[in-house]
Protein backbone atom coordinates (compact mmCIF):
# COMPACT_ATOMS: atom_id res chain seq x y z
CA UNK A 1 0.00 0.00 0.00
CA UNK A 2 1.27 3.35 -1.15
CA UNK A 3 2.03 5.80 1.53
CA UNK A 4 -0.85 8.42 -0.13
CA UNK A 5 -3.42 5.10 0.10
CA UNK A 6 -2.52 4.65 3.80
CA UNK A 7 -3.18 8.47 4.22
CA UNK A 8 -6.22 8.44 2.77
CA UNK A 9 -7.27 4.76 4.85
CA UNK A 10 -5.80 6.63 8.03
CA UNK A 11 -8.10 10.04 7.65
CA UNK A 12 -10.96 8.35 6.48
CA UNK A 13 -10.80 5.98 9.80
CA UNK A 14 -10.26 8.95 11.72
CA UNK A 15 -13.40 10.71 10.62
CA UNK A 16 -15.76 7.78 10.63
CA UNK A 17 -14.45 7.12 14.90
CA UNK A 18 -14.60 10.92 15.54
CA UNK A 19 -18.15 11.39 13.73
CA UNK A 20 -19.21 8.29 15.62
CA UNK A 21 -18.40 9.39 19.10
CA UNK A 22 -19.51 12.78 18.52
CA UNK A 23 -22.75 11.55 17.60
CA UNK A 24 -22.60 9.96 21.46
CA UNK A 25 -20.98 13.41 22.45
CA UNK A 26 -24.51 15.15 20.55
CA UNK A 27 -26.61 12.48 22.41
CA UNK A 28 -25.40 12.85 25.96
CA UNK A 29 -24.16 16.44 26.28
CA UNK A 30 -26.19 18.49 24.00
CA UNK A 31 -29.24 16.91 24.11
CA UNK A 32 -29.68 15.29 20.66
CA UNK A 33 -32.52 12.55 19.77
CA UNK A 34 -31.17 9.39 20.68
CA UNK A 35 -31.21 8.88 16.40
CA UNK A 36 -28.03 10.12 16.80
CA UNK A 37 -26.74 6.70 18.20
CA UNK A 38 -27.95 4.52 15.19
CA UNK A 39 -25.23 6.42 12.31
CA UNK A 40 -22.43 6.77 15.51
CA UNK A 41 -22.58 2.86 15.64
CA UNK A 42 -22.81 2.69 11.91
CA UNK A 43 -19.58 5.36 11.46
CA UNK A 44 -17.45 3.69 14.56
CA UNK A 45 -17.89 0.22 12.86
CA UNK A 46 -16.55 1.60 9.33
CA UNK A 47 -13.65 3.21 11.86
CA UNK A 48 -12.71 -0.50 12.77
CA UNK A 49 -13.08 -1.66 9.12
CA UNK A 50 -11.04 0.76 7.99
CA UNK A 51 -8.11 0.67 10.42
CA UNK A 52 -8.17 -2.80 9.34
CA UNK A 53 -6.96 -2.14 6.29
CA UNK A 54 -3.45 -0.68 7.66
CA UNK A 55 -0.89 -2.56 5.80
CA UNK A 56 1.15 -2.72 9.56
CA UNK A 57 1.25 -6.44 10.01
CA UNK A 58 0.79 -5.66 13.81
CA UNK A 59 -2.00 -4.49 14.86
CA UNK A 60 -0.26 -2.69 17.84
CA UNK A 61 2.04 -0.24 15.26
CA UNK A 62 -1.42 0.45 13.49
CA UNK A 63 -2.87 1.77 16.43
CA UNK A 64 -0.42 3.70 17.56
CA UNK A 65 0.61 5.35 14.19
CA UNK A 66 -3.06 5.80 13.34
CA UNK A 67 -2.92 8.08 17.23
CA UNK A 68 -1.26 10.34 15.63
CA UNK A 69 -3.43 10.69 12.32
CA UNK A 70 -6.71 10.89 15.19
CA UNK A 71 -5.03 13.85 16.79
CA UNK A 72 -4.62 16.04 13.47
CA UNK A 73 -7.91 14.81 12.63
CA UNK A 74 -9.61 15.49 15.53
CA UNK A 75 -8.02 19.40 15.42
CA UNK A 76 -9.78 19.32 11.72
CA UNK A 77 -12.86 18.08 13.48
CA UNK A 78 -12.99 21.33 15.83
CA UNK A 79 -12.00 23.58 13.54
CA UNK A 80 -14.96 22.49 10.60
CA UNK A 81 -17.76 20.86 12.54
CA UNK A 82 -17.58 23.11 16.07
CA UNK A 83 -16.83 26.11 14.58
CA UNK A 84 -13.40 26.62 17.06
CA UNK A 85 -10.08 27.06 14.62
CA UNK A 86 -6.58 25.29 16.22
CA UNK A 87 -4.48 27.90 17.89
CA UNK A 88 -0.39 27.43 17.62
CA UNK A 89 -0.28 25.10 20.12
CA UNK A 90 -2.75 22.61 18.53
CA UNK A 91 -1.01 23.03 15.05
CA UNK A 92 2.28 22.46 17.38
CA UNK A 93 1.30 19.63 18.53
CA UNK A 94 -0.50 18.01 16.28
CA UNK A 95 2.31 18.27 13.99
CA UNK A 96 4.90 16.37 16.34
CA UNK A 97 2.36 13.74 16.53
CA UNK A 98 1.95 13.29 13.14
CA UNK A 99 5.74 12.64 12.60
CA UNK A 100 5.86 10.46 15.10
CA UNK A 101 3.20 8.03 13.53
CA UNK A 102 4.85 8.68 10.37
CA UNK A 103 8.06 7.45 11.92
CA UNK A 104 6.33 4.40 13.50
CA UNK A 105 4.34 3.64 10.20
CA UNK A 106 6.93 3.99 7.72
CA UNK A 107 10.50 3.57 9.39
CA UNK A 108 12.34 0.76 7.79
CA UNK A 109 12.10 -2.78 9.45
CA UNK A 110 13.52 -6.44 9.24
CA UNK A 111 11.37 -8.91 8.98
């Protein structure tokens, strides 16, 4: 899998978890119909399908490389959805995350 294709499997993940616990977020803190729960589920089990596609072989480096991709994602998430744009320290620090998971993702193995 091309580096661009894991992008793409890593952000699309990312959306479908956040979208499905901030339809739990809408439901419990600000007061949406309960409908909300019936596309969270939906979204958080493409999230699992999805990260299942990683081409890690261990599910363990997938995780934590795809933290990274969450974080950056989840800054996107404020910034479009709740109307709140990243300040420095969010583009700070979502940056150092995402070169970590790059580093765990893509750093040259044996084996």
């Amino acid at each position: 899998m091309s580096a661009i294709m894991t992008l793409v499997v890593y952000a699309s993940a990312a959306f479908a978890e956040i979208a499905g616990c901030f339809a739990v977020w809408a439901w419990m803190r600000r007061g949406a119909s309960a409908l909300w729960l019936f596309p969270g589920v939906l979204s958080l089990v493409a999230f699992a399908w999805l990260l299942a596609l990683s081409p890690s072989i261990f599910a363990g480096r997938a995780y934590a490389a795809y933290g990274g991709v969450y974080v950056a994602a989840s800054l996107a998430w404020l910034w479009a959805v709740e109307g709140r744009r990243p300040d420095g320290w969010d583009a700070a620090g979502a940056l150092l995350v995402l070169i970590g998971a790059a580093t765990i993702l893509f750093a040259p193995r044996e084996g």
